[in-house]
N, C-alpha and C. Protein backbone atom coordinates (compact mmCIF):
# COMPACT_ATOMS: atom_id res chain seq x y z
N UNK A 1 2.20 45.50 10.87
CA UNK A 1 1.16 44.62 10.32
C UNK A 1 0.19 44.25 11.43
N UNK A 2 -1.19 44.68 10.94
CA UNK A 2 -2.09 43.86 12.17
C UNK A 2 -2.13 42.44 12.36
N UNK A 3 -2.79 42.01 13.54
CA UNK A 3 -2.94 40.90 13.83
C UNK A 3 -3.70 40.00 12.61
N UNK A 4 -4.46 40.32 12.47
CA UNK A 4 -5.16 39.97 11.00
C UNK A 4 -4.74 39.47 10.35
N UNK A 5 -3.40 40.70 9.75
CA UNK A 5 -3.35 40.70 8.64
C UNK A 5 -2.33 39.61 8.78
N UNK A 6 -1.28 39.76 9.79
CA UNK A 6 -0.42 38.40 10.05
C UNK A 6 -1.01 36.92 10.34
N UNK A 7 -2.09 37.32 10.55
CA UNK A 7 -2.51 35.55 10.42
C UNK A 7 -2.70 35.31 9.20
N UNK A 8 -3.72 36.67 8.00
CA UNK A 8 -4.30 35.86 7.30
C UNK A 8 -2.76 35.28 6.43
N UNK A 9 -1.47 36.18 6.62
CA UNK A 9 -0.24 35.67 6.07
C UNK A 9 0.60 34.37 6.36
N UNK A 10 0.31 34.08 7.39
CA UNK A 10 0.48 32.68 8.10
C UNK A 10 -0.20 31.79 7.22
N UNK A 11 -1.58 31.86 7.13
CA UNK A 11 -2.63 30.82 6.78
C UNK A 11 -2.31 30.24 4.93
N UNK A 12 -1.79 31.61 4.60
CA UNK A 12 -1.27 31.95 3.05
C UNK A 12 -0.49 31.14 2.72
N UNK A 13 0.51 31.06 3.48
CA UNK A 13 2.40 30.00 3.42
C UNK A 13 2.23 28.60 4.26
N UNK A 14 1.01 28.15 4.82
CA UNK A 14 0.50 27.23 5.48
C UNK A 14 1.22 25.82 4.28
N UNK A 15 0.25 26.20 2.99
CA UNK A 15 0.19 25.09 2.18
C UNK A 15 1.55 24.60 1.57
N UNK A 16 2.53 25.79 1.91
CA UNK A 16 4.13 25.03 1.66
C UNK A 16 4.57 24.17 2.09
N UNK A 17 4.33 24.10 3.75
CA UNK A 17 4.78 22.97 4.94
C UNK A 17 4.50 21.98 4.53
N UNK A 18 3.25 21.31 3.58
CA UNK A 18 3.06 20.23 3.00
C UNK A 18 4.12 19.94 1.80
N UNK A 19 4.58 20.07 1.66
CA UNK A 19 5.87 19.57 0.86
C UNK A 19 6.71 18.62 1.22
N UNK A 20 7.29 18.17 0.43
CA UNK A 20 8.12 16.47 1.05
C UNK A 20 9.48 17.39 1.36
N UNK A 21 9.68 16.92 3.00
CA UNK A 21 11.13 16.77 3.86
C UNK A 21 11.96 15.78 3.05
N UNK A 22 12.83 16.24 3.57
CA UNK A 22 13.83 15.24 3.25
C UNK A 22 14.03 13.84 4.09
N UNK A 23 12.77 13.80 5.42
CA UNK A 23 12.44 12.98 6.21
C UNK A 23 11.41 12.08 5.65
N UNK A 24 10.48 13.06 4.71
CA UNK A 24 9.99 11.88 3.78
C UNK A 24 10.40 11.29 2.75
N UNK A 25 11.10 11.71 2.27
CA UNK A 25 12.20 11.14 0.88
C UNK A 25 12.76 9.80 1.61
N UNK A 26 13.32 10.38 2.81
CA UNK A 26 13.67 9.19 3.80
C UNK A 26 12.82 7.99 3.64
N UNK A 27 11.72 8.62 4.48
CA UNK A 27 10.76 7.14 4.62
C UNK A 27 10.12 6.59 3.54
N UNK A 28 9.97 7.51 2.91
CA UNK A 28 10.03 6.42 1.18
C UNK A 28 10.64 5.34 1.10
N UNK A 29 11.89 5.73 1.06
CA UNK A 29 12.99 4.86 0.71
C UNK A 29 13.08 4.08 1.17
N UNK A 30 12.84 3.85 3.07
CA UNK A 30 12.41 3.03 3.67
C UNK A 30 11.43 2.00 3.95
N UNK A 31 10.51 2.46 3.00
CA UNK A 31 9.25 1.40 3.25
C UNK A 31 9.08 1.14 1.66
N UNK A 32 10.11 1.57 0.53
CA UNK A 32 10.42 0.99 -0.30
C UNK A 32 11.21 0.01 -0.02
N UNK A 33 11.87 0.12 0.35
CA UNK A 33 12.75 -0.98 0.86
C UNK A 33 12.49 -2.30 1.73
N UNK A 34 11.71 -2.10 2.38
CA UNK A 34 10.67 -3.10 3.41
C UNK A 34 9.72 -3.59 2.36
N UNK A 35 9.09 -3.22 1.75
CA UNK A 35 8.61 -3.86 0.18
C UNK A 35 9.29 -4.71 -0.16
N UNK A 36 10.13 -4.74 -0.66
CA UNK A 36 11.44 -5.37 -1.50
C UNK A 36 11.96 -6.26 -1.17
N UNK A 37 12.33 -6.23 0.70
CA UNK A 37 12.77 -7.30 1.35
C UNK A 37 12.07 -8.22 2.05
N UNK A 38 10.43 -7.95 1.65
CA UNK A 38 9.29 -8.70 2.01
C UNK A 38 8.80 -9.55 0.67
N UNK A 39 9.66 -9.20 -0.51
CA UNK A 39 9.47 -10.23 -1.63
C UNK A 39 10.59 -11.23 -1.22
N UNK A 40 11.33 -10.97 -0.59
CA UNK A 40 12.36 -11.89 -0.79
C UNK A 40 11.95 -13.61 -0.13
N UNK A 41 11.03 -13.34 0.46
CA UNK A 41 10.27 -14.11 1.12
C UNK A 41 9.39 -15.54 0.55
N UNK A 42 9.77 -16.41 -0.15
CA UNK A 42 9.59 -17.08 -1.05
C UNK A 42 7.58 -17.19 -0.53
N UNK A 43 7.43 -17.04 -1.78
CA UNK A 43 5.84 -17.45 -2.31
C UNK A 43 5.33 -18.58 -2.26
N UNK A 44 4.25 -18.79 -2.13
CA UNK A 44 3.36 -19.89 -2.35
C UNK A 44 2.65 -19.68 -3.09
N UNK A 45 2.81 -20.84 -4.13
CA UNK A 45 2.45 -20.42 -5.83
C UNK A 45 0.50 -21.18 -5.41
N UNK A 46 -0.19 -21.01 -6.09
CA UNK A 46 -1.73 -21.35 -5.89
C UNK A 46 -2.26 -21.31 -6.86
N UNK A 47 -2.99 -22.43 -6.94
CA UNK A 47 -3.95 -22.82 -8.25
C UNK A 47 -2.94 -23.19 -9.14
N UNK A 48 -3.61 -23.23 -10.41
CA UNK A 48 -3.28 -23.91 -11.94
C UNK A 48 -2.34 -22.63 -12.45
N UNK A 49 -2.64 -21.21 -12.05
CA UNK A 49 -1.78 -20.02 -12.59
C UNK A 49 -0.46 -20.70 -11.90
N UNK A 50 -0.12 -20.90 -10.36
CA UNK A 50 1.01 -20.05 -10.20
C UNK A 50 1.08 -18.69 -9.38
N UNK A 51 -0.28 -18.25 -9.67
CA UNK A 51 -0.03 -16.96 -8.26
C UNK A 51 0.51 -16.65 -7.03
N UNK A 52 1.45 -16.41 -6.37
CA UNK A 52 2.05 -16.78 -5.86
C UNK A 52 1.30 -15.87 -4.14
N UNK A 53 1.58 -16.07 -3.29
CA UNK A 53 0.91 -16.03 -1.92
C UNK A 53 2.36 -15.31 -1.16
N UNK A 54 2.07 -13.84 -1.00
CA UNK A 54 3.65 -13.42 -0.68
C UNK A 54 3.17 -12.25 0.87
N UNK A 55 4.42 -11.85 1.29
CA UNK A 55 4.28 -10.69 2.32
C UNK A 55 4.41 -9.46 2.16
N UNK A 56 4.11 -9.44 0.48
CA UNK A 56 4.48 -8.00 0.02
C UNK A 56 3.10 -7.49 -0.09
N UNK A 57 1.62 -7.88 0.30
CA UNK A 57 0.88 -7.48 0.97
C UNK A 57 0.81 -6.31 1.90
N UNK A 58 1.01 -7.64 2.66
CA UNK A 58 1.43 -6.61 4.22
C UNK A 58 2.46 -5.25 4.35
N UNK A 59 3.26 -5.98 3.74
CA UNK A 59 4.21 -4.24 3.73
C UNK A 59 3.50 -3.20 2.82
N UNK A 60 2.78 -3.67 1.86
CA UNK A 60 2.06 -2.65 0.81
C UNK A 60 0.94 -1.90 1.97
N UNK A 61 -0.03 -3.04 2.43
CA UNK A 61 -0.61 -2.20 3.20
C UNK A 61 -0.19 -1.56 4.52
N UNK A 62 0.74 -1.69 5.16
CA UNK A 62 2.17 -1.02 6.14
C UNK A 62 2.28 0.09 5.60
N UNK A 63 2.62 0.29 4.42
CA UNK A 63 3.17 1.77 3.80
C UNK A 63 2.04 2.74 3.89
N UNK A 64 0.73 2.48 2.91
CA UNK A 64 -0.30 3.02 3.24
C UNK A 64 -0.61 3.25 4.99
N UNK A 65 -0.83 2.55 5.83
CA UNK A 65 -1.59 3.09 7.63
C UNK A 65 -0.31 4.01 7.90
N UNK A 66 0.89 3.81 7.64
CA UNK A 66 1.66 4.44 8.13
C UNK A 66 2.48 5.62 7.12
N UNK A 67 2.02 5.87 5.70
CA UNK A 67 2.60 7.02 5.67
C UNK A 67 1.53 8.00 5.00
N UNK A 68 0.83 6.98 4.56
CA UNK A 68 -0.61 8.22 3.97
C UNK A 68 -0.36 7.98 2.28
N UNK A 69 -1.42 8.63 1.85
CA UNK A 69 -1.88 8.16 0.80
C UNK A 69 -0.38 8.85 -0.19
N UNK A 70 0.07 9.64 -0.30
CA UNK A 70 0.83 10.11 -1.33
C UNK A 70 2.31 9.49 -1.38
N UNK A 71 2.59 9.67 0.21
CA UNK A 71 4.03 8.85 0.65
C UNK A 71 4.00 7.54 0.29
N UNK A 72 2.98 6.82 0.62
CA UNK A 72 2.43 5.48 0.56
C UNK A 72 2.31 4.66 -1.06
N UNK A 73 1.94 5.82 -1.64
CA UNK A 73 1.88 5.57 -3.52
C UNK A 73 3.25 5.52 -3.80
N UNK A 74 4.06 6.22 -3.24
CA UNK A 74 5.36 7.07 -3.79
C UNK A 74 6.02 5.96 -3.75
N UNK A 75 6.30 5.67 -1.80
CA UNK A 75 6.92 4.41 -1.60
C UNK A 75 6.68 2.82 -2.53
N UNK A 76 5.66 2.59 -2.33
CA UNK A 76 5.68 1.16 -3.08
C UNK A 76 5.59 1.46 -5.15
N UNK A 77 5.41 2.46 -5.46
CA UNK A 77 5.45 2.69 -6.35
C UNK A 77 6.38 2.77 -6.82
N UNK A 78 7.70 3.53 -6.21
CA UNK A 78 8.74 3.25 -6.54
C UNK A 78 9.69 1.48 -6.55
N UNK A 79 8.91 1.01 -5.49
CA UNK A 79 9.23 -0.53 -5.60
C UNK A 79 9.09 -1.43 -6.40
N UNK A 80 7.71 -1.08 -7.37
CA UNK A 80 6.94 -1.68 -8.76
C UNK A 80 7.75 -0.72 -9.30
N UNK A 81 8.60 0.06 -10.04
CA UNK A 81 9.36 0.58 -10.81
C UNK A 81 10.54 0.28 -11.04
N UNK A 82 11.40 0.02 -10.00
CA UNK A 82 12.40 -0.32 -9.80
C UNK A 82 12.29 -1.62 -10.22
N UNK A 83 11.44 -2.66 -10.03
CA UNK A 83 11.07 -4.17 -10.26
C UNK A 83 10.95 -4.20 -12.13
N UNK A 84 10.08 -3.38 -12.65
CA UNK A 84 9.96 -2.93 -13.78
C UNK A 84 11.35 -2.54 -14.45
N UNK A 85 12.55 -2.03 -14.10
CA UNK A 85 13.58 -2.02 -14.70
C UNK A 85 14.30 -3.08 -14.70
N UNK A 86 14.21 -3.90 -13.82
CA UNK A 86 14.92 -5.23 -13.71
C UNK A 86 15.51 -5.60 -13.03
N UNK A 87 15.58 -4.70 -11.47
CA UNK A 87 15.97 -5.21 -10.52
C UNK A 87 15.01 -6.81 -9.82
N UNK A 88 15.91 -7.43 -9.37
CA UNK A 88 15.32 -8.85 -9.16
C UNK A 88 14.15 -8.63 -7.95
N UNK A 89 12.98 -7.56 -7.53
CA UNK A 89 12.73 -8.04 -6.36
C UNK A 89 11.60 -8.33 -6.44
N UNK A 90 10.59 -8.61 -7.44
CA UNK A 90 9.31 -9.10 -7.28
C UNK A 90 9.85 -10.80 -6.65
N UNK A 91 7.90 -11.52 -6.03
CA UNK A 91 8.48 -12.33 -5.40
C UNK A 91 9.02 -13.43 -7.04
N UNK A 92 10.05 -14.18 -5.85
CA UNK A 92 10.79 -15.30 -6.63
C UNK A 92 11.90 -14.67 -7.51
N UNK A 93 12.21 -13.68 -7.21
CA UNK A 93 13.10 -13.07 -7.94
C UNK A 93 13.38 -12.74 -9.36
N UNK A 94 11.65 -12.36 -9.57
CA UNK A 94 11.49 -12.04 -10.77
C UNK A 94 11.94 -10.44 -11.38
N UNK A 95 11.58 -9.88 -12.28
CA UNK A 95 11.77 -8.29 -12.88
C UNK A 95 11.70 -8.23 -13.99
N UNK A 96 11.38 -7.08 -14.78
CA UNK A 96 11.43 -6.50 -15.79
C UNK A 96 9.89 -6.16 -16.44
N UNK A 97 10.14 -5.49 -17.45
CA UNK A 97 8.62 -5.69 -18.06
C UNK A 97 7.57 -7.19 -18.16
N UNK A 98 8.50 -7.99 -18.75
CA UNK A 98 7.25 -8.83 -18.65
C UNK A 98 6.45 -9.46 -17.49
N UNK A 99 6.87 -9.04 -16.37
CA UNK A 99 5.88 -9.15 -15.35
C UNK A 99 4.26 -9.08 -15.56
N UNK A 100 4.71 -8.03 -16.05
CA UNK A 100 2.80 -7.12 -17.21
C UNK A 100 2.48 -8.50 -18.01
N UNK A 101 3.13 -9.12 -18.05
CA UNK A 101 1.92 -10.29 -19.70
C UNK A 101 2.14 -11.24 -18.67
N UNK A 102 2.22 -12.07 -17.01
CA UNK A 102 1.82 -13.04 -16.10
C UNK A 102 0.75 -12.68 -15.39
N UNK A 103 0.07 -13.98 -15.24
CA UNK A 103 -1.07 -13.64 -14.28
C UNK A 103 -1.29 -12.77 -13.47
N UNK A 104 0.02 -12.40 -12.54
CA UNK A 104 0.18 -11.78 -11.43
C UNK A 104 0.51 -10.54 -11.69
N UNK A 105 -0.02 -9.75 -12.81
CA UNK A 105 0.19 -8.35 -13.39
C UNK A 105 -0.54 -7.42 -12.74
N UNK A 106 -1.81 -7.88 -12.62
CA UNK A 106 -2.59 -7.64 -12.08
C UNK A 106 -2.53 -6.66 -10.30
N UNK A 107 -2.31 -7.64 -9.73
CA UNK A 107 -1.55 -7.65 -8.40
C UNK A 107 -1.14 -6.78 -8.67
N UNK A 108 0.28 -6.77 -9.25
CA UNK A 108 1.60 -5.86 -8.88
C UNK A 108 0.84 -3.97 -9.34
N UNK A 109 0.03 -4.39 -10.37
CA UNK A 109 -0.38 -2.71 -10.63
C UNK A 109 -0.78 -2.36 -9.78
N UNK A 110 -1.83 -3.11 -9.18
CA UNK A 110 -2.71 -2.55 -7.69
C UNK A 110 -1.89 -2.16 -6.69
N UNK A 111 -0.56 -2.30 -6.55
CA UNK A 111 0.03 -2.47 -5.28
C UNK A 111 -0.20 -0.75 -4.68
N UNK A 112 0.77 0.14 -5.84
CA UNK A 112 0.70 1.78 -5.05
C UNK A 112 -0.55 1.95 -4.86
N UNK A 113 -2.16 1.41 -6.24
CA UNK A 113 -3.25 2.35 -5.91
C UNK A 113 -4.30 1.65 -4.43
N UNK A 114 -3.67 0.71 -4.14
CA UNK A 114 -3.83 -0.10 -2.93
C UNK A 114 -3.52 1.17 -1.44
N UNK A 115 -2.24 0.85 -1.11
CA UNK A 115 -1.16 2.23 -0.86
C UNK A 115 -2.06 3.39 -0.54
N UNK A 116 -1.99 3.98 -1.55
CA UNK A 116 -2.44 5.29 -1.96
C UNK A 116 -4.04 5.25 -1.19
N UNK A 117 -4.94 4.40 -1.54
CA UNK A 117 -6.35 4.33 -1.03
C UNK A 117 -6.64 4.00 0.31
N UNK A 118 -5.35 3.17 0.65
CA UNK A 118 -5.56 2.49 2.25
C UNK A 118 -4.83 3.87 3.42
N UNK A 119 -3.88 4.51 2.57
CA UNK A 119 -3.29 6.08 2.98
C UNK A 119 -4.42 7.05 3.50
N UNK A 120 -5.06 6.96 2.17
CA UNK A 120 -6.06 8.04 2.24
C UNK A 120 -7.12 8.04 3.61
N UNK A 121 -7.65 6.57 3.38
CA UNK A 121 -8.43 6.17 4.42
C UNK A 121 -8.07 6.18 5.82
N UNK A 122 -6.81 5.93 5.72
CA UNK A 122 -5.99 6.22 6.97
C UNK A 122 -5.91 7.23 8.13
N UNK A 123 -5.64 8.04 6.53
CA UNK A 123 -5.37 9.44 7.16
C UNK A 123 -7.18 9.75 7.83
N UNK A 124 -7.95 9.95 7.07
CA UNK A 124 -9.53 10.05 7.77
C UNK A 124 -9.45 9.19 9.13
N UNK A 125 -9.15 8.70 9.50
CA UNK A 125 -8.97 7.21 10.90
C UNK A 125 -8.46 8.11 11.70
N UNK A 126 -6.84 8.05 11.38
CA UNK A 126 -6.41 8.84 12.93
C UNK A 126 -6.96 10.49 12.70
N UNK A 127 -7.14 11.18 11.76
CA UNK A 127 -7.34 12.56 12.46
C UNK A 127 -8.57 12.68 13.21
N UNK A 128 -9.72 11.62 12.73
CA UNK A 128 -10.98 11.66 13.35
C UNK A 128 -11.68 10.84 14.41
N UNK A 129 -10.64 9.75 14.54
CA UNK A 129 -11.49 8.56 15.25
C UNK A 129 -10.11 8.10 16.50
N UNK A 130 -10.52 8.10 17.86
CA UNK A 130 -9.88 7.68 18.87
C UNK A 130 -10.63 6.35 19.34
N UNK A 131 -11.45 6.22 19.33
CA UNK A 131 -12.17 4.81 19.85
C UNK A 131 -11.92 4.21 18.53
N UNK A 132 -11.62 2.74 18.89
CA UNK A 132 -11.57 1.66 17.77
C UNK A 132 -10.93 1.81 16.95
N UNK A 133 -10.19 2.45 16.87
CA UNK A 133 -9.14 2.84 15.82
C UNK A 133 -8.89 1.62 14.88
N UNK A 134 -8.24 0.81 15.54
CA UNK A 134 -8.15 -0.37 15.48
C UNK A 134 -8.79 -0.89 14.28
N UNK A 135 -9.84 -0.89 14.82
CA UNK A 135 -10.66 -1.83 13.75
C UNK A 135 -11.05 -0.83 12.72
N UNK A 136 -10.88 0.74 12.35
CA UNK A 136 -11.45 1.18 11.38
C UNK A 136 -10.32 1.08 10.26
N UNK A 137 -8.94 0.86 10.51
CA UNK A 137 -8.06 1.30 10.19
C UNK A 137 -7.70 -0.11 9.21
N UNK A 138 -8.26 -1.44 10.53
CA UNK A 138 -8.29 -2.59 9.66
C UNK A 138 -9.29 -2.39 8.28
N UNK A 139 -10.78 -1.94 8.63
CA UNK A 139 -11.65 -2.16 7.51
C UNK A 139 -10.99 -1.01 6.24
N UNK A 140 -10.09 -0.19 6.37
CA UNK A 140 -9.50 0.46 5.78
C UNK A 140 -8.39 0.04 4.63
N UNK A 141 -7.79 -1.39 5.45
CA UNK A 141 -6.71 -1.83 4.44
C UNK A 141 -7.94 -2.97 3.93
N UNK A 142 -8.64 -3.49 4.29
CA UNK A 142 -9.09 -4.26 3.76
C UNK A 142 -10.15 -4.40 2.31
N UNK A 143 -10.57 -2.67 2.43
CA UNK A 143 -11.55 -1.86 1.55
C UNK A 143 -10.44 -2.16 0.05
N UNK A 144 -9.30 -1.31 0.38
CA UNK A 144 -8.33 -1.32 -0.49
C UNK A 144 -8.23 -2.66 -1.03
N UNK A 145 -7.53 -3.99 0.10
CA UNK A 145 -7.60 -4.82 -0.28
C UNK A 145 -8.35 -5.69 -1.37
N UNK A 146 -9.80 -5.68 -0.93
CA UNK A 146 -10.63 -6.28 -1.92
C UNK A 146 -11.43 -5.57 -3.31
N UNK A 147 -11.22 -4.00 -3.08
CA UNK A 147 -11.70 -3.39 -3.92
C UNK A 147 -10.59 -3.38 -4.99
N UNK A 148 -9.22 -3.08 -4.95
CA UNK A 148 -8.44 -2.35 -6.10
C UNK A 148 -7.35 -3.78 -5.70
N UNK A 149 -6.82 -4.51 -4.84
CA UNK A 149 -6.07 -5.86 -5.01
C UNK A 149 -6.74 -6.76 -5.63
N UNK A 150 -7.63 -7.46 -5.30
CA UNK A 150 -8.34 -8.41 -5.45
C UNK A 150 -8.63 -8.30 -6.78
N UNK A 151 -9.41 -6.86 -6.91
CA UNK A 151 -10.38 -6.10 -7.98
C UNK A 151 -9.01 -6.74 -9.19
N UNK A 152 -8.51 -5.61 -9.39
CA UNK A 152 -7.34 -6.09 -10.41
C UNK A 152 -6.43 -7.16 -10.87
N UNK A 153 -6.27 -8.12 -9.75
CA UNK A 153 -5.82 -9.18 -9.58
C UNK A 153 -7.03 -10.64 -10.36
N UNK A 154 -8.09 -10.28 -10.20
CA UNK A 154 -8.71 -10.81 -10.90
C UNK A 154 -8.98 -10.07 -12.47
N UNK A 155 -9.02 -9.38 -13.02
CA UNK A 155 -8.80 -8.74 -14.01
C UNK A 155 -7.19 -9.43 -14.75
N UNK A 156 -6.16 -9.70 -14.08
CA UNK A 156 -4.66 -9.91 -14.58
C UNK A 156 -4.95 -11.18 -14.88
N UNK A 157 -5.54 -11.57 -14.13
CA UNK A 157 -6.17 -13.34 -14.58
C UNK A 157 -6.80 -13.67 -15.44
N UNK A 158 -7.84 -12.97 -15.61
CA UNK A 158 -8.35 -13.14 -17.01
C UNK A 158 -7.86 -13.02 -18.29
N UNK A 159 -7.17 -11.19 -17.69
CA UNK A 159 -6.48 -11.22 -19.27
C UNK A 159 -4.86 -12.20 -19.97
N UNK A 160 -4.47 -12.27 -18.34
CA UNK A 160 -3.36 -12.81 -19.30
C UNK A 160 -3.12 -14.11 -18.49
N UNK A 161 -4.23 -14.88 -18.07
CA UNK A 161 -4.19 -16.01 -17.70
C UNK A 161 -5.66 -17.10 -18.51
N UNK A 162 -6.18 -15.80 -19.22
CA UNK A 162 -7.05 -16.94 -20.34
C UNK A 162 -8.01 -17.48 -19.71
N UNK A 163 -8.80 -16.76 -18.21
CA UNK A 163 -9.44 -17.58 -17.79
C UNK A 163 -10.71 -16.69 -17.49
N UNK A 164 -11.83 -16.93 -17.46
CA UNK A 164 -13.08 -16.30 -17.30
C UNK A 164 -13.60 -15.60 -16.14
N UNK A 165 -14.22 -14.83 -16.00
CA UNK A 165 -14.40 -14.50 -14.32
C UNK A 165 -14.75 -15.52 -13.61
N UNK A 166 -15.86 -16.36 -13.52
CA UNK A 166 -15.95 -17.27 -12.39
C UNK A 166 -14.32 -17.51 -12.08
N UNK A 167 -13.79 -18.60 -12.96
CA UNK A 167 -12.76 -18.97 -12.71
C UNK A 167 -11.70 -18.13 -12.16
N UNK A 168 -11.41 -17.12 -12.37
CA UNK A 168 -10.97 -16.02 -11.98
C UNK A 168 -10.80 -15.77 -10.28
N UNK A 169 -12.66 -15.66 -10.73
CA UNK A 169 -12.79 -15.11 -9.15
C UNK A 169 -12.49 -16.52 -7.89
N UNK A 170 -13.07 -17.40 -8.29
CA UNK A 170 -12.06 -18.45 -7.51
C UNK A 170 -11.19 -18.84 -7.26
N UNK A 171 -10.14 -18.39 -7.96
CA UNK A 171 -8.73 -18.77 -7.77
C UNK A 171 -8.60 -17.55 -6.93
N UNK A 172 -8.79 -16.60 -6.88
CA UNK A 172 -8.52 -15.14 -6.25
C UNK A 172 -9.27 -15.45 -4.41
N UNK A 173 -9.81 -16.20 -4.62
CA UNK A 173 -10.60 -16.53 -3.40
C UNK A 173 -9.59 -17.02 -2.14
N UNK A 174 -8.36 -17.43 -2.85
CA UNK A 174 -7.46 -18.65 -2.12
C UNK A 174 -7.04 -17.54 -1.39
N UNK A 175 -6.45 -16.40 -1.69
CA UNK A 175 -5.81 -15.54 -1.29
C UNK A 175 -6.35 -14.42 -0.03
N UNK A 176 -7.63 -14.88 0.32
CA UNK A 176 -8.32 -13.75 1.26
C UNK A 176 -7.90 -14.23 2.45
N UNK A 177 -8.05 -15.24 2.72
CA UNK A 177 -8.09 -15.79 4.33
C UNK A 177 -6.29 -15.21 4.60
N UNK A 178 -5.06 -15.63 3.60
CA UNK A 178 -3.66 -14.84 4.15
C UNK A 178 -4.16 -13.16 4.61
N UNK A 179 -4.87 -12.44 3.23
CA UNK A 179 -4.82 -11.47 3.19
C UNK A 179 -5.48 -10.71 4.81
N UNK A 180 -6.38 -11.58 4.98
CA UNK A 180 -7.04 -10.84 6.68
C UNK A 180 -5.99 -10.77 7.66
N UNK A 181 -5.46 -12.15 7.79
CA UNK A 181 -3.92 -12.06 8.75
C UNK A 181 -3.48 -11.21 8.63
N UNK A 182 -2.73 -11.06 7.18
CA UNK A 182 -1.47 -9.79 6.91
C UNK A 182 -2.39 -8.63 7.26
N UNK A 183 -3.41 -8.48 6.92
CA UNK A 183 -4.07 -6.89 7.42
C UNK A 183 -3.89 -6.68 8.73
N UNK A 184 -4.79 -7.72 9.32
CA UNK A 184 -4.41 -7.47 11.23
C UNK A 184 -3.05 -7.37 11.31
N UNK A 185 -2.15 -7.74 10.52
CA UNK A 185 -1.00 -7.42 11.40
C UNK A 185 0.12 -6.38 10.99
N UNK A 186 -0.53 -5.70 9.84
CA UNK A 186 -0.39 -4.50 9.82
C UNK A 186 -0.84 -3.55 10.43
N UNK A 187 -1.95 -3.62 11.04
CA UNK A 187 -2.71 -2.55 11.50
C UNK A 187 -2.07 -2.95 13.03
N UNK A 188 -1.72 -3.88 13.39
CA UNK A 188 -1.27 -3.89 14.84
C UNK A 188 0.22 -3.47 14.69
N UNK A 189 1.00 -3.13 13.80
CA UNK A 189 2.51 -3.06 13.82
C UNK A 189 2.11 -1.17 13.57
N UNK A 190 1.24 -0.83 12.98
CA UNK A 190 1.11 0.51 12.02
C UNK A 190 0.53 1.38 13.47
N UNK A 191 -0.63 0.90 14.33
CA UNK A 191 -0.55 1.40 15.75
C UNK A 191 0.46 1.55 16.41
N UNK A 192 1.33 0.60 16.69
CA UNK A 192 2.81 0.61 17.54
C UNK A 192 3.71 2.01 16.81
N UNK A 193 3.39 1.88 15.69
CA UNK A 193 4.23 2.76 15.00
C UNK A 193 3.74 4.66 15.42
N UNK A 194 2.02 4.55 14.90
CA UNK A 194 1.77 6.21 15.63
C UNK A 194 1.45 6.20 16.81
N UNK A 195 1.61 5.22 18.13
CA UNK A 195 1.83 5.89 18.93
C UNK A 195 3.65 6.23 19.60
N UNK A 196 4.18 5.75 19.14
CA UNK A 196 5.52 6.00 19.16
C UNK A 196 6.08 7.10 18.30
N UNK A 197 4.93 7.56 16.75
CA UNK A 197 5.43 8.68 16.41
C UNK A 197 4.13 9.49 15.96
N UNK A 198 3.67 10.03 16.74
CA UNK A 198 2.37 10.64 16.70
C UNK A 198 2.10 11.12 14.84
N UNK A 199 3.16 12.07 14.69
CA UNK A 199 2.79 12.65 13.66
C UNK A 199 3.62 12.47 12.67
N UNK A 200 3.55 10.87 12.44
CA UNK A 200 4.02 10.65 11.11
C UNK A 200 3.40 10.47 9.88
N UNK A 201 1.34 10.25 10.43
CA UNK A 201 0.69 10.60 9.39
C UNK A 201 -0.11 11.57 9.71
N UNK A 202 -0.35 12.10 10.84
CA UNK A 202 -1.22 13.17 11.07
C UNK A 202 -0.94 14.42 10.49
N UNK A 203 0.49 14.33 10.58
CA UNK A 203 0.80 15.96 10.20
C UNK A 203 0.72 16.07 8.85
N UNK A 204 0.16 15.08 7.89
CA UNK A 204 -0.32 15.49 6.38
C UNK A 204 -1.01 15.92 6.28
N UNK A 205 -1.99 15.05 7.61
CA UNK A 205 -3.89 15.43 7.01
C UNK A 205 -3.91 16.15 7.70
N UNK A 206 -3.21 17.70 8.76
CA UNK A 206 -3.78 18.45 9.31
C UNK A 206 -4.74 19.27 8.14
């Protein structure tokens, strides 16, 4: 076989390697799990709803900088599923379907497409950007944050909290100033993390 022709055969079986290890099944499970034990974390309920003010944020956006958009969906997605059957781990030790008809329905849907978007963005960060990382990686969870958390979270309020957008959007307001913290300090735990393991999200987005 020519040289050629063995690369262009290389380049052919390339797109298999992207397939989930059993190292990512792993870290699923793992940062499903860090989800779960970041509800356990009692809430601070806010406003007239009840919404509660939790650290399952931060691990949501943790999963996303650090495993990428698909791992990242998978992981916390499986955490809102598992919660959905009735294991106790939303915060306060809630579960089951009716999670969906409380204010905080909202929230919990956003969580994987949160994940999934702050992944994505992620992944664009480290394969392309060495200066400032830092801070792109923050405006990255934070995009997620206010576009598809916030976004939906005010949507769960309305519908099944009976309350109008203004109102809505003000009660949702309480929640930004935690949410910047928990971002910075994801993005400072999610650095520690790739430089200690270079290619735990790079090697998706090669």
């Amino acid at each position: 076989m020519s040289q050629t022709a063995s690369a262009t055969a290389t380049r052919t079986v390339t797109p298999a390697r992207r397939r989930w290890t059993a190292t990512d099944i792993g870290l699923i499970a793992v940062f499903a799990a860090l989800v779960a034990a970041s509800s356990i974390v009692p809430g601070i309920p806010v406003g007239t709803l009840g919404v509660p003010i939790t650290l399952v944020t931060l691990t949501v956006m943790l999963s996303g900088l650090v495993l990428g958009a698909g791992r990242g969906f998978a992981a916390v997605g499986l955490y809102v599923l598992l919660g959905l059957a009735g294991l106790p781990i939303f915060s306060g030790g809630r579960s089951g379907l009716g999670i969906l008809a409380t204010p905080s329905a909202g929230y919990i849907v956003a969580f994987p497409l949160a994940a999934a978007a702050t992944g994505y963005l992620a992944g664009v960060v480290i394969r392309r950007t060495v200066k400032h990382r830092g801070l792109w990686l923050f405006a990255a969870a934070m995009v997620s944050s206010i576009v598809i958390i916030h976004g939906l979270g005010v949507l769960g309020m309305m519908l099944n909290g009976k309350l109008d957008f203004g109102k809505a959007f003000l009660a949702d307001l309480a929640f930004y100033p935690g949410d910047i913290l928990k971002n910075v300090l994801a993005v400072v735990i999610a650095l520690a993390i790739h430089k200690a393991f270079p290619d735990v999200l790079v090697r998706r987005v090669k």
